[in-house]
C-alpha atoms as a PDB file:
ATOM      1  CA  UNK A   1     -24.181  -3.348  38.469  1.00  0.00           C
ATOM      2  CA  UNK A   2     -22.988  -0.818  39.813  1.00  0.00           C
ATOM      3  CA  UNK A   3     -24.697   0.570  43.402  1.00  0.00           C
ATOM      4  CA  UNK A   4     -26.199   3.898  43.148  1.00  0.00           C
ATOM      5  CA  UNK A   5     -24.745   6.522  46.111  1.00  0.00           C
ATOM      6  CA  UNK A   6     -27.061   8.412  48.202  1.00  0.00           C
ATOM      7  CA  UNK A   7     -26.454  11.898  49.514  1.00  0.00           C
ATOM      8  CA  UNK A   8     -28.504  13.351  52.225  1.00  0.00           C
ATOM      9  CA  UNK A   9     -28.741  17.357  52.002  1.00  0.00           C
ATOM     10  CA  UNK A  10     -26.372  17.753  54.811  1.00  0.00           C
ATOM     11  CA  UNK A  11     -23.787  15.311  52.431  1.00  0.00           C
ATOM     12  CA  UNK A  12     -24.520  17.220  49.117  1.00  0.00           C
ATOM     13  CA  UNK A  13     -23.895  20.451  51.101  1.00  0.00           C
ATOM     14  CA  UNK A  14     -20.164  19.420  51.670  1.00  0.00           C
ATOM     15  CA  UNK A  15     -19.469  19.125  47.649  1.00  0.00           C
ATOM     16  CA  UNK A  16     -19.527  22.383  46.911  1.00  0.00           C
ATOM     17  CA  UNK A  17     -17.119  23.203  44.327  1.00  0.00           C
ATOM     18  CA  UNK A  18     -14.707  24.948  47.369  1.00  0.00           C
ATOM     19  CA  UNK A  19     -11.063  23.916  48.352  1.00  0.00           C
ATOM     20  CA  UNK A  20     -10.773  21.489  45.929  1.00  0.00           C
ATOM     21  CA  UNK A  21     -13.689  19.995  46.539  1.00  0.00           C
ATOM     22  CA  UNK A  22     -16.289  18.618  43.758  1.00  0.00           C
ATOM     23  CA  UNK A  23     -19.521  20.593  42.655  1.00  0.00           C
ATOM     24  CA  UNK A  24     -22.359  18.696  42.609  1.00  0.00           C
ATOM     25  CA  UNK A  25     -26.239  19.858  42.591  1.00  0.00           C
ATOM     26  CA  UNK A  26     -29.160  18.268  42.895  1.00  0.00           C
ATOM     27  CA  UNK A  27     -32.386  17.863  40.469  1.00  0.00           C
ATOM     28  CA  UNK A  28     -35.526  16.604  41.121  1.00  0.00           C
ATOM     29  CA  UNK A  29     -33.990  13.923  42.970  1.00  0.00           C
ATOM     30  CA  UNK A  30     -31.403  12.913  41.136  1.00  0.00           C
ATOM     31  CA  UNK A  31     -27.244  14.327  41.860  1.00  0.00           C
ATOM     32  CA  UNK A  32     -25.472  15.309  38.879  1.00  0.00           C
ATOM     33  CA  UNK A  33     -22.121  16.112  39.048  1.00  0.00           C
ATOM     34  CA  UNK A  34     -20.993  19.920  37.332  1.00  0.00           C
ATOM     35  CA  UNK A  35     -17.085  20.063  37.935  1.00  0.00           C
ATOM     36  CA  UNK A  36     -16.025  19.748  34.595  1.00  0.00           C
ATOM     37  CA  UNK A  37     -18.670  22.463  33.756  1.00  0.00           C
ATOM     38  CA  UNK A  38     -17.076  25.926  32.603  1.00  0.00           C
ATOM     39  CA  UNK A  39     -20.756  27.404  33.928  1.00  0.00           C
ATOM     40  CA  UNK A  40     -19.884  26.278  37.183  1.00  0.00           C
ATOM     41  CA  UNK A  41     -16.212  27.943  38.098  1.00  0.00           C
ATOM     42  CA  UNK A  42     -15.429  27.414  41.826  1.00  0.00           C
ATOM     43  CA  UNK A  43     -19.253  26.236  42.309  1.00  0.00           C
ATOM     44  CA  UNK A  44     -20.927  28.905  41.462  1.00  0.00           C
ATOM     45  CA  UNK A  45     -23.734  29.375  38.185  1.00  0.00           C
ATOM     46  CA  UNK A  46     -25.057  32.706  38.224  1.00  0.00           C
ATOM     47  CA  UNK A  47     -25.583  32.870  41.683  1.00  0.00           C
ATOM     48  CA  UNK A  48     -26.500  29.432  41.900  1.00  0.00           C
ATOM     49  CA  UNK A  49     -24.668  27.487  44.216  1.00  0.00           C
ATOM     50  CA  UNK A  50     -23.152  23.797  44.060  1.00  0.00           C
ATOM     51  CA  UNK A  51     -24.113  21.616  46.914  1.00  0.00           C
ATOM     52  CA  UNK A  52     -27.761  22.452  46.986  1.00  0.00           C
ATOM     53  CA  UNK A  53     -30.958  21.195  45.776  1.00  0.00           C
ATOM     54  CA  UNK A  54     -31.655  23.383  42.287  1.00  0.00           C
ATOM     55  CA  UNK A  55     -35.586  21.706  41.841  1.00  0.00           C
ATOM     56  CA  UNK A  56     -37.089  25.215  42.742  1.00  0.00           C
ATOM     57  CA  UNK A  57     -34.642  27.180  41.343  1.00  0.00           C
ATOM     58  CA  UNK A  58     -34.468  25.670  37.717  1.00  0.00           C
ATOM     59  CA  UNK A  59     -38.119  26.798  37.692  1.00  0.00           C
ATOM     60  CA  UNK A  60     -37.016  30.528  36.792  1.00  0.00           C
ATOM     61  CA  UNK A  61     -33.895  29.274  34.981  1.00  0.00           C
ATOM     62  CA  UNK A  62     -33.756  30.751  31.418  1.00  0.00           C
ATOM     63  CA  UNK A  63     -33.000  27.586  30.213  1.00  0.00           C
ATOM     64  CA  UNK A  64     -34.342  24.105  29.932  1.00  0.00           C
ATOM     65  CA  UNK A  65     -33.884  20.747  32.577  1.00  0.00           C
ATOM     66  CA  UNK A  66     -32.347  19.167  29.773  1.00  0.00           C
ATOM     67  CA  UNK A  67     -29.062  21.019  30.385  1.00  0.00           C
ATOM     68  CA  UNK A  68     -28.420  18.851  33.304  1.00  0.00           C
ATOM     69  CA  UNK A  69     -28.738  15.587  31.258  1.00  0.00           C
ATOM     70  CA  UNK A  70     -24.848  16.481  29.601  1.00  0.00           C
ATOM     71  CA  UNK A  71     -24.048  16.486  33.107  1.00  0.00           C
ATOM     72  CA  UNK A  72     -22.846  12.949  35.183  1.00  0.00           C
ATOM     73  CA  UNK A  73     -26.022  11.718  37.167  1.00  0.00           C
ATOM     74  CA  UNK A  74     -23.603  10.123  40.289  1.00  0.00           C
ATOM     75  CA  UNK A  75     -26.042   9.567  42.879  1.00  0.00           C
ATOM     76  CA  UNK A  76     -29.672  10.631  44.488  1.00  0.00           C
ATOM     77  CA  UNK A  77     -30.925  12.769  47.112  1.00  0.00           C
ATOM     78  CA  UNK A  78     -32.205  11.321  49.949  1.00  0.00           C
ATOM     79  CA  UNK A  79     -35.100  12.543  52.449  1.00  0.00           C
ATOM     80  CA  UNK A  80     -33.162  10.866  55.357  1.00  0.00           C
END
């Protein structure tokens, strides 16, 4: 089985869609991974940015949680 990676805030911060890096956010505690997405060009959805915890922000979304589950779940968010 494969082990599940955990990301710490300050990690998840670093892949931010920028200078080749990956764009990943983070949803009620689970890291999905939104590179491939075309909603998410250079990190960026609608002024959302990648490398950041989205849990409060997909509360005003216009859209539902479920848009995330077509996404890659690669890891979790950590408190530590």
């Amino acid at each position: 089985m494969e082990q599940t990676k955990k990301f710490s805030i300050t990690e998840l911060n670093q892949y931010n869609g920028k200078n080749g890096q990956p764009a990943y956010v983070a949803y009620k505690g689970k890291v999905y991974d939104v590179s491939e997405s075309s909603q998410w060009l250079d990190g960026d959805h609608l002024g959302h940015m990648a490398g950041q915890d989205l849990t409060d922000q997909m509360e005003i979304a216009p859209h539902a949680d479920d848009v995330l589950e077509r996404m890659r779940v690669i890891g979790i968010l950590t408190q530590t």
